[in-house]
Protein backbone atom coordinates (compact mmCIF):
# COMPACT_ATOMS: atom_id res chain seq x y z
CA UNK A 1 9.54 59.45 50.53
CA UNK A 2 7.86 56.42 48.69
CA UNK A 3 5.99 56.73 45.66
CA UNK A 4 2.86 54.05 44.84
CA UNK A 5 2.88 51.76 42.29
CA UNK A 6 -1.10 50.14 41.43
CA UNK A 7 -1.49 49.87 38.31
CA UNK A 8 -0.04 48.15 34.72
CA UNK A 9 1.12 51.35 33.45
CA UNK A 10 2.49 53.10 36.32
CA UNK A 11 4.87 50.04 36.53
CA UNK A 12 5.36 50.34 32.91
CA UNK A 13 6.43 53.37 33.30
CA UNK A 14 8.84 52.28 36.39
CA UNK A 15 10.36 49.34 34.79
CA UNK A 16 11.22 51.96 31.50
CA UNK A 17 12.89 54.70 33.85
CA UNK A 18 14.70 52.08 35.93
CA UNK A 19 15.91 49.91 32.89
CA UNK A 20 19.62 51.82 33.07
CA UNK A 21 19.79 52.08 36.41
CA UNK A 22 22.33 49.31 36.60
CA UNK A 23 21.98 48.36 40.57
CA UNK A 24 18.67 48.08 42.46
CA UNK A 25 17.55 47.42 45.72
CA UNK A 26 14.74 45.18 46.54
CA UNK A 27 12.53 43.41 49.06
CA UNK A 28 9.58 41.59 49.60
CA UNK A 29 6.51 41.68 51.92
CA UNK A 30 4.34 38.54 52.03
CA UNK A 31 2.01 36.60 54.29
CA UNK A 32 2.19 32.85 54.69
CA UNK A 33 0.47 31.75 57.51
CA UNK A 34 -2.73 29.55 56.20
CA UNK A 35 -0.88 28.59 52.92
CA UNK A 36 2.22 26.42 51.40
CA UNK A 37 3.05 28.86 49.14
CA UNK A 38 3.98 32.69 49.98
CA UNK A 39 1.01 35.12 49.20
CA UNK A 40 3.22 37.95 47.90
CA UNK A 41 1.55 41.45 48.80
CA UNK A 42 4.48 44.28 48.09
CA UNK A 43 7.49 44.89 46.30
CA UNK A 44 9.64 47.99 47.37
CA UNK A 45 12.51 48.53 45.14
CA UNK A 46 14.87 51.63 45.42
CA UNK A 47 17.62 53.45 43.12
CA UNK A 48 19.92 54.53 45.84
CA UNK A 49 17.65 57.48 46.28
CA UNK A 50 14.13 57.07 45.51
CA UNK A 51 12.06 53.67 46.46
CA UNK A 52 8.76 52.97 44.81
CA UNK A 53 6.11 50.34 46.92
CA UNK A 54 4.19 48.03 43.83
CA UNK A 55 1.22 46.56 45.55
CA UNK A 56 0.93 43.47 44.06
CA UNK A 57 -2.43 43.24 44.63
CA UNK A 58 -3.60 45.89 41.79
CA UNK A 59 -1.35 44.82 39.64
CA UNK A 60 -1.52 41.67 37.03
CA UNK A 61 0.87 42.73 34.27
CA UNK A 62 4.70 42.18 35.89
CA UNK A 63 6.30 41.13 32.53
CA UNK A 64 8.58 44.43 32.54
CA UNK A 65 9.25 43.90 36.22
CA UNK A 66 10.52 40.50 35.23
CA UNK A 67 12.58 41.67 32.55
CA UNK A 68 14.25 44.30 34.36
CA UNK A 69 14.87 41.84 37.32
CA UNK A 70 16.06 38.95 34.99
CA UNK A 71 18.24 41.42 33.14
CA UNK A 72 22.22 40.64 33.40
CA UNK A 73 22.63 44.29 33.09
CA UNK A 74 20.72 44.65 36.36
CA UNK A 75 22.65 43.75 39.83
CA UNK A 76 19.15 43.23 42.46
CA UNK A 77 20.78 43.95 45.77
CA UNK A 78 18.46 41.57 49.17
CA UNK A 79 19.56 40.77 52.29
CA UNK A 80 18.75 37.36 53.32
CA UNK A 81 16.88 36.85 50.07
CA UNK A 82 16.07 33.20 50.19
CA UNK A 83 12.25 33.73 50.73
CA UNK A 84 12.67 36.49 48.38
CA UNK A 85 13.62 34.97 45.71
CA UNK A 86 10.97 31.93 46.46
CA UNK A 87 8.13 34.25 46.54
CA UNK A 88 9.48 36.48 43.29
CA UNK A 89 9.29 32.33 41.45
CA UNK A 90 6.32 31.32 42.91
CA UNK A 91 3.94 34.46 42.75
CA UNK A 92 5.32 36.44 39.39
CA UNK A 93 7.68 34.05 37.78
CA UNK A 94 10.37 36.51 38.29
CA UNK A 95 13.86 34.83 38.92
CA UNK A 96 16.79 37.22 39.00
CA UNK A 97 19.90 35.76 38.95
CA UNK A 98 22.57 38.44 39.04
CA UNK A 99 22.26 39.02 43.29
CA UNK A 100 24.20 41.22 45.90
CA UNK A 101 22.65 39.37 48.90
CA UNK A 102 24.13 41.44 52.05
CA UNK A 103 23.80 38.82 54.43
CA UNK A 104 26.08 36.86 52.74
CA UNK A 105 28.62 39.56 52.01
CA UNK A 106 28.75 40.63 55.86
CA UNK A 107 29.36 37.25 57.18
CA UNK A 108 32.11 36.47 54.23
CA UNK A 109 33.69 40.24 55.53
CA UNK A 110 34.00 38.89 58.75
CA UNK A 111 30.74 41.73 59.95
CA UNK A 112 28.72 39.55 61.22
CA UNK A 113 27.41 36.11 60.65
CA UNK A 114 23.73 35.54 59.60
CA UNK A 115 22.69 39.27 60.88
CA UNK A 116 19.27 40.63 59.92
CA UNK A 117 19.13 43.65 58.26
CA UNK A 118 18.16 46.05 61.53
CA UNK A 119 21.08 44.56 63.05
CA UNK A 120 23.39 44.94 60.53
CA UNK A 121 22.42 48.53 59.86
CA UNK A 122 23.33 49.17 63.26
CA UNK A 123 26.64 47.72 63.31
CA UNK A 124 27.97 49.41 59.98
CA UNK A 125 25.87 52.94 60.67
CA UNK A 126 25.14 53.05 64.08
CA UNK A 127 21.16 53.94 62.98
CA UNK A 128 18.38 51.52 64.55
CA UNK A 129 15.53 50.66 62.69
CA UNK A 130 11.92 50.07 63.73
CA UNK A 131 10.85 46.29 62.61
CA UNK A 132 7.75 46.32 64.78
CA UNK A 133 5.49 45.69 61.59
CA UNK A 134 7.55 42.47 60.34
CA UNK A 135 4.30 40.21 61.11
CA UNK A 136 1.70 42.35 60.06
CA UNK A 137 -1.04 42.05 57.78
CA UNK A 138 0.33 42.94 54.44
CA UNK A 139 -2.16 41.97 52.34
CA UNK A 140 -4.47 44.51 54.12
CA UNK A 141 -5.70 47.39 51.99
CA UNK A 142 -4.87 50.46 52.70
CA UNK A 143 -1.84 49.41 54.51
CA UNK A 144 -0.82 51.89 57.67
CA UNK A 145 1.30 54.54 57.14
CA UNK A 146 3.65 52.31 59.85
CA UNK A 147 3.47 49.96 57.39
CA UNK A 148 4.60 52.04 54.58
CA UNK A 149 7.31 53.34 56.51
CA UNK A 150 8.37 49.90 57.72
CA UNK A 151 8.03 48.80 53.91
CA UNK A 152 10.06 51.48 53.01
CA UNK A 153 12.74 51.48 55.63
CA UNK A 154 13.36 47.86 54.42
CA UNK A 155 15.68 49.04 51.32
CA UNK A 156 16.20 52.58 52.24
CA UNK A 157 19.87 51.48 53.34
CA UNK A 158 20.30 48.34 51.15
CA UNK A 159 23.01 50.83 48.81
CA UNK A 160 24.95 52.01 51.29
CA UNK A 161 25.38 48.37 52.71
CA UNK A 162 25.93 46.62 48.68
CA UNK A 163 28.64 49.96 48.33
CA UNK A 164 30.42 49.04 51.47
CA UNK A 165 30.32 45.65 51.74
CA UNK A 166 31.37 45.43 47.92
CA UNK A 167 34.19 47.70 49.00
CA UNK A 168 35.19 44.77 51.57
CA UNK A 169 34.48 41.88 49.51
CA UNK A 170 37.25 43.50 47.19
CA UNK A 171 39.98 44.76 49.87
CA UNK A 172 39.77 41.05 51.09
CA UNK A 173 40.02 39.61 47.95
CA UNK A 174 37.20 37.52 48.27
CA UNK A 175 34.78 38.49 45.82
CA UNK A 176 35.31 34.67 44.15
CA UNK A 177 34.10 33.12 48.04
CA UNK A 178 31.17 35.28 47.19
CA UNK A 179 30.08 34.29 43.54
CA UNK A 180 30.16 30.86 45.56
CA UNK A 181 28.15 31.51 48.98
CA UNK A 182 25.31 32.95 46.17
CA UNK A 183 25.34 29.52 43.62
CA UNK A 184 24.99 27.54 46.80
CA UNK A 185 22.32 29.76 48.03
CA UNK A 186 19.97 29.21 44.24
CA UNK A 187 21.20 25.51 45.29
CA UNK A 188 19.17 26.16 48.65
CA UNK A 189 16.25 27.82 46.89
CA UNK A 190 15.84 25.51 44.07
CA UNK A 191 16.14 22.18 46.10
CA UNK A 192 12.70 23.75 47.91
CA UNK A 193 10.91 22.74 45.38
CA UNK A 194 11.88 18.93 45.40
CA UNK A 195 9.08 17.01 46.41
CA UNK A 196 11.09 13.81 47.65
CA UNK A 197 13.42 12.90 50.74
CA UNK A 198 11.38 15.07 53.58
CA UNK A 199 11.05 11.96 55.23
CA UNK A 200 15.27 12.78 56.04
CA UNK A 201 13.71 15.88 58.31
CA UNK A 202 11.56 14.24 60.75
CA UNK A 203 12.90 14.19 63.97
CA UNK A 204 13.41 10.47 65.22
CA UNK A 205 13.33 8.88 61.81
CA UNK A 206 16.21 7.47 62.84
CA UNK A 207 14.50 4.99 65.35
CA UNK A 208 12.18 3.45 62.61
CA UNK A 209 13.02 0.32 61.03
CA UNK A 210 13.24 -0.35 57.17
CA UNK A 211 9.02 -1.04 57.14
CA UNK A 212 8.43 1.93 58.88
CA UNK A 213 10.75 3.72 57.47
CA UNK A 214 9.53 2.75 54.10
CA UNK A 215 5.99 3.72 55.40
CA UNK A 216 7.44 7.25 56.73
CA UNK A 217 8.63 8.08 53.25
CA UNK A 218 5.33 7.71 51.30
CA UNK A 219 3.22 9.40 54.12
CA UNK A 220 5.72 12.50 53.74
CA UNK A 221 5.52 12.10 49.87
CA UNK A 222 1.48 11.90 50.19
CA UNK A 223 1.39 15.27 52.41
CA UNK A 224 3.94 17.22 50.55
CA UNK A 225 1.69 16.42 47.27
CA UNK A 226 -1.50 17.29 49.08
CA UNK A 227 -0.05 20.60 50.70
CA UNK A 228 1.02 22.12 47.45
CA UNK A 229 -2.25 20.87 45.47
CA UNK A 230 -3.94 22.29 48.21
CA UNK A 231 -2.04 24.75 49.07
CA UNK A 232 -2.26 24.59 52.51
CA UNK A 233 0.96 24.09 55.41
CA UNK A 234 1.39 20.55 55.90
CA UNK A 235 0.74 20.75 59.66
CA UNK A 236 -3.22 21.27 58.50
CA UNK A 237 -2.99 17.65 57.30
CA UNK A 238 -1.08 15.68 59.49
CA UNK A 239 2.21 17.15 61.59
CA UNK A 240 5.93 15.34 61.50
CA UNK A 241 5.11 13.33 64.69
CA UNK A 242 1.56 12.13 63.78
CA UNK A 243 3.47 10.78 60.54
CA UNK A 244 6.20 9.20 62.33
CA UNK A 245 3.62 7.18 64.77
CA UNK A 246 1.34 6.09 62.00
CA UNK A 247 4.56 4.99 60.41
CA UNK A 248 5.38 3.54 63.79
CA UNK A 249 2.66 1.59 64.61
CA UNK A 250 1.69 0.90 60.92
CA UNK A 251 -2.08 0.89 61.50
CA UNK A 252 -4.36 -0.85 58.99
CA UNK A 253 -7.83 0.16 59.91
CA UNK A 254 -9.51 3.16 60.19
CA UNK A 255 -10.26 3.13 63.76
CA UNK A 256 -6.48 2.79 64.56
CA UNK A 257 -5.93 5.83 62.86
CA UNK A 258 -8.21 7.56 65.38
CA UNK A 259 -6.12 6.37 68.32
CA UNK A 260 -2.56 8.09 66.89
CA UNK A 261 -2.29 10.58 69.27
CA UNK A 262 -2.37 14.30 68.58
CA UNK A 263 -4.31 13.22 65.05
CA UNK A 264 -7.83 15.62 65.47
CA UNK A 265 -10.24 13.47 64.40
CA UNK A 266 -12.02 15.80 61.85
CA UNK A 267 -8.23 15.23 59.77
CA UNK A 268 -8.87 11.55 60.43
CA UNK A 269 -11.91 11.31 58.68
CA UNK A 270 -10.79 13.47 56.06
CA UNK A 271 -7.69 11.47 55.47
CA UNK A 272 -8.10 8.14 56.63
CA UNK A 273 -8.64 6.16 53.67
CA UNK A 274 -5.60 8.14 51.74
CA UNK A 275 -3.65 7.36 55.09
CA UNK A 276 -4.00 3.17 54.48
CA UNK A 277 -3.88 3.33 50.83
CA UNK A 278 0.14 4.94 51.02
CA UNK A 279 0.55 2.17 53.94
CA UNK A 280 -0.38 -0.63 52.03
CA UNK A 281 1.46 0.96 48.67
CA UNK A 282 4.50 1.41 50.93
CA UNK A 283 4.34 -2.66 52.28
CA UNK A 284 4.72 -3.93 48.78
CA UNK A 285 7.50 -1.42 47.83
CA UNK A 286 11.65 -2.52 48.70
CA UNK A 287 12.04 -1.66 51.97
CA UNK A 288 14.81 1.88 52.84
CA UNK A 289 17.82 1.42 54.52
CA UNK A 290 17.37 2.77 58.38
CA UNK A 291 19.14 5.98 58.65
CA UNK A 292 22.21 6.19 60.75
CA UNK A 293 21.67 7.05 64.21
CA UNK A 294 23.25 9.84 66.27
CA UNK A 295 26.78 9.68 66.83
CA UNK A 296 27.69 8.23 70.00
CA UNK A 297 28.66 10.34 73.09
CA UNK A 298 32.90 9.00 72.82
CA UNK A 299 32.62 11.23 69.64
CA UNK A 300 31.61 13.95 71.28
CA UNK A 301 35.41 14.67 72.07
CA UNK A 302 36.51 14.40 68.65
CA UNK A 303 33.73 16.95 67.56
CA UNK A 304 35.33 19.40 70.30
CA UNK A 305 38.51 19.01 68.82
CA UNK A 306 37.72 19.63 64.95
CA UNK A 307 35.97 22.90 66.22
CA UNK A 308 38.96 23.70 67.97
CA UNK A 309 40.90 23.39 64.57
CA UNK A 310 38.06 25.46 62.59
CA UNK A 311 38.04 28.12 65.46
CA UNK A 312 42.00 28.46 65.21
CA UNK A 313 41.38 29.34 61.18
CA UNK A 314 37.95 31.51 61.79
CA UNK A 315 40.75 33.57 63.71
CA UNK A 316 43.39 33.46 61.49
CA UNK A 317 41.25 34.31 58.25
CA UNK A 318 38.91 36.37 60.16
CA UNK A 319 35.54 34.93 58.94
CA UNK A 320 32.68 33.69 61.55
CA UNK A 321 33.51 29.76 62.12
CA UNK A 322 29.86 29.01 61.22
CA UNK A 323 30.78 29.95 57.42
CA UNK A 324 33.68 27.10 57.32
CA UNK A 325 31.53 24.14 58.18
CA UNK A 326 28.10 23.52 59.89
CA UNK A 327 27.41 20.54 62.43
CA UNK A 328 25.57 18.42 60.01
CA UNK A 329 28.74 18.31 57.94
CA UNK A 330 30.89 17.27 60.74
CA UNK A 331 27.92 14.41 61.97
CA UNK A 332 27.91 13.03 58.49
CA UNK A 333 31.91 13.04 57.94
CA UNK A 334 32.43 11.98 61.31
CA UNK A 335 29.73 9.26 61.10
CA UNK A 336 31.09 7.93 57.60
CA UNK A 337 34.93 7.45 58.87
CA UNK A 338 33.60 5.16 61.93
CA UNK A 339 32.33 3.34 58.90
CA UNK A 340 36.10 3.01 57.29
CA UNK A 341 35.21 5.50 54.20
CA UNK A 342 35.25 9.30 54.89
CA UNK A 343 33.15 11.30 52.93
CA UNK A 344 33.56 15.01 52.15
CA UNK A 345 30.84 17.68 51.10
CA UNK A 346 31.00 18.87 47.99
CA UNK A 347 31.65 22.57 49.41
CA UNK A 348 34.61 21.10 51.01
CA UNK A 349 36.44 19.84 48.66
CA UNK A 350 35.58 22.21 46.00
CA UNK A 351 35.96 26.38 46.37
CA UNK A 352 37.90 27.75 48.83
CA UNK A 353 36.80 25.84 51.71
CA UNK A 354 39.03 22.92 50.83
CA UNK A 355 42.46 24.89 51.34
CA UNK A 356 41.91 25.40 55.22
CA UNK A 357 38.95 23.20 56.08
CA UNK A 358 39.07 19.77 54.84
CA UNK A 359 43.09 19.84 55.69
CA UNK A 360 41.85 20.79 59.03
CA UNK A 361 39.69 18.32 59.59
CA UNK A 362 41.49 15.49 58.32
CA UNK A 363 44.32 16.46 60.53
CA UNK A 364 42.07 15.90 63.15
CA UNK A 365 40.82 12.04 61.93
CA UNK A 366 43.92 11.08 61.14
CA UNK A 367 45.31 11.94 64.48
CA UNK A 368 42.71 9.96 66.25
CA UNK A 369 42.98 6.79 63.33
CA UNK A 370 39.79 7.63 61.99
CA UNK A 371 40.80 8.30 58.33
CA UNK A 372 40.85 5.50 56.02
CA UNK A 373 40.03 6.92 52.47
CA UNK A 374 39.06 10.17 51.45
């Protein structure tokens, strides 16, 4: 049973009766399909044995929420909270920083790695949950009583999973690898909002040259400013590949911008003039290095091989291999000892990553002469 929150003092009232409750669980329902930013539409939070739905939407007061969320004395218990936590910063300034994410805990207790919540339900309590409503129209009002349920069912077993998995964190002695996993995850969250480098995300930068390159950069920089003061997805402007060929071909008049393929020519006209004004800003600016390009297919053996090594100590430690080192990692260390300099990750050689992996790996380069410095 839910009970509904729409109004200033009813949440008033919430925020006072939940202030000792010490451990809460929470989750988010939001729609962000014609906007940048996350419309927020519900919060469900739960004590462990009652869970209250706050429509957002009839509410405009959420400084006690925010308190009692912010609180240290408060533990705020998600699973796979990074859009949570965005949407909480974005729509009601609300950033709690003392987190139980379950996601993290299950993949660090060897559960599961990056489960969602129905799944890992089902693996810890045998129950299956009903997520038919995940893309639904929350900010519809009065939401269906499927969508209640759904909102409902959402933290109805977040308690039982923060109780065990807390449980495991501790009989593994790994509660410090957690504390970890959840500063690099506000890391994650907070580098979202950096406007700069998105340029580094479009597929087949690599190919451009400095000009173009240079070029690339300020069209990315342009959208990403015009997305967020619009507030609108940056595919409604201009997508990654209609950037990369108008950074390609470098047009310089209006009617070339009309030929990029895949352009529609109602964003052309809208956008044209912006378009050759960044061009011609980006022309007089010091031209980027290229980026690096893919490593080349003899490495390809050498990449088997230091998976080998970090599957031999996923086993051993019993922790899913994806948690000890992802493949951009290994492209960018691998890439930087062809160059005669290796260089490590931070989460490598910091934490407790760097007693098994980075000896791993280096094990690895040094055995096929690859590792100069470190």
């Amino acid at each position: 049973m839910h009970y509904w929150i729409d109004s200033n003092p009813k949440l008033q009232k919430l925020c006072d009766q939940l202030s000792d409750c010490g451990v809460l669980a929470l989750d988010t329902e939001f729609i962000r399909t014609d906007t940048f930013y996350p419309k927020i539409a519900l919060i469900q939070i739960s004590d462990g044995q009652q869970c209250w739905l706050i429509d957002v939407l009839a509410v405009d007061e959420f400084s006690a929420l925010k308190s009692l969320l912010e609180s240290p004395k408060t533990t705020v218990i998600f699973h796979a909270c990074a859009e949570d936590l965005e949407v909480l910063d974005h729509g009601l300034d609300i950033q709690p920083t003392h987190i139980f994410d379950t996601q993290i805990a299950a993949g660090l207790t060897n559960v599961g790695y990056c489960m969602g919540y129905a799944r890992l339900v089902e693996a810890l309590f045998d129950i299956q949950l009903d997520k038919q409503e995940t893309r639904s129209n929350w900010l519809a009002r009065p939401l269906s009583q499927r969508q209640l349920d759904y909102a409902e069912i959402d933290v109805l077993y977040l308690h039982r999973l923060y109780k065990k998995l807390h449980r495991a964190l501790d009989d593994q002695q790994r509660r410090e690898w957690f504390d970890e996993e959840t500063e690099g995850l506000f890391t994650l969250v907070d580098g979202r909002k950096n406007l700069r480098d998105y340029y580094l995300r479009v597929k087949g930068a690599w190919r451009l040259n400095a000009k173009s390159l240079t070029a690339l950069n300020r069209l990315c920089n342009w959208r990403e400013s015009m997305a967020r003061t619009r507030d609108m997805p940056r595919s409604r402007i201009a997508s990654d590949a209609v950037l990369l060929e108008i950074a390609k071909q470098l047009p310089g008049t209006r009617q070339q911008l009309f030929d990029i393929e895949d352009w529609y020519p109602r964003s052309v006209k809208r956008y044209a003039d912006a378009v050759l004004k960044e061009l011609e800003t980006a022309s007089q600016e010091a031209p980027l290095t290229p980026l690096s390009q893919p490593l080349a297919k003899n490495m390809n053996a050498i990449m088997k091989n230091i998976r080998g090594s970090l599957a031999s100590i996923a086993q051993d430690k019993q922790i899913p291999q994806e948690f000890l080192c992802n493949k951009k990692e290994l492209e960018d260390i691998l890439r930087s000892s062809r160059q005669g300099r290796c260089l490590w990750p931070a989460r490598l050689t910091e934490g407790w990553r760097r007693l098994w992996v980075k000896p791993a790996i280096e094990a690895v380069l040094t055995k096929e002469n690859l590792l100069r410095e470190s």
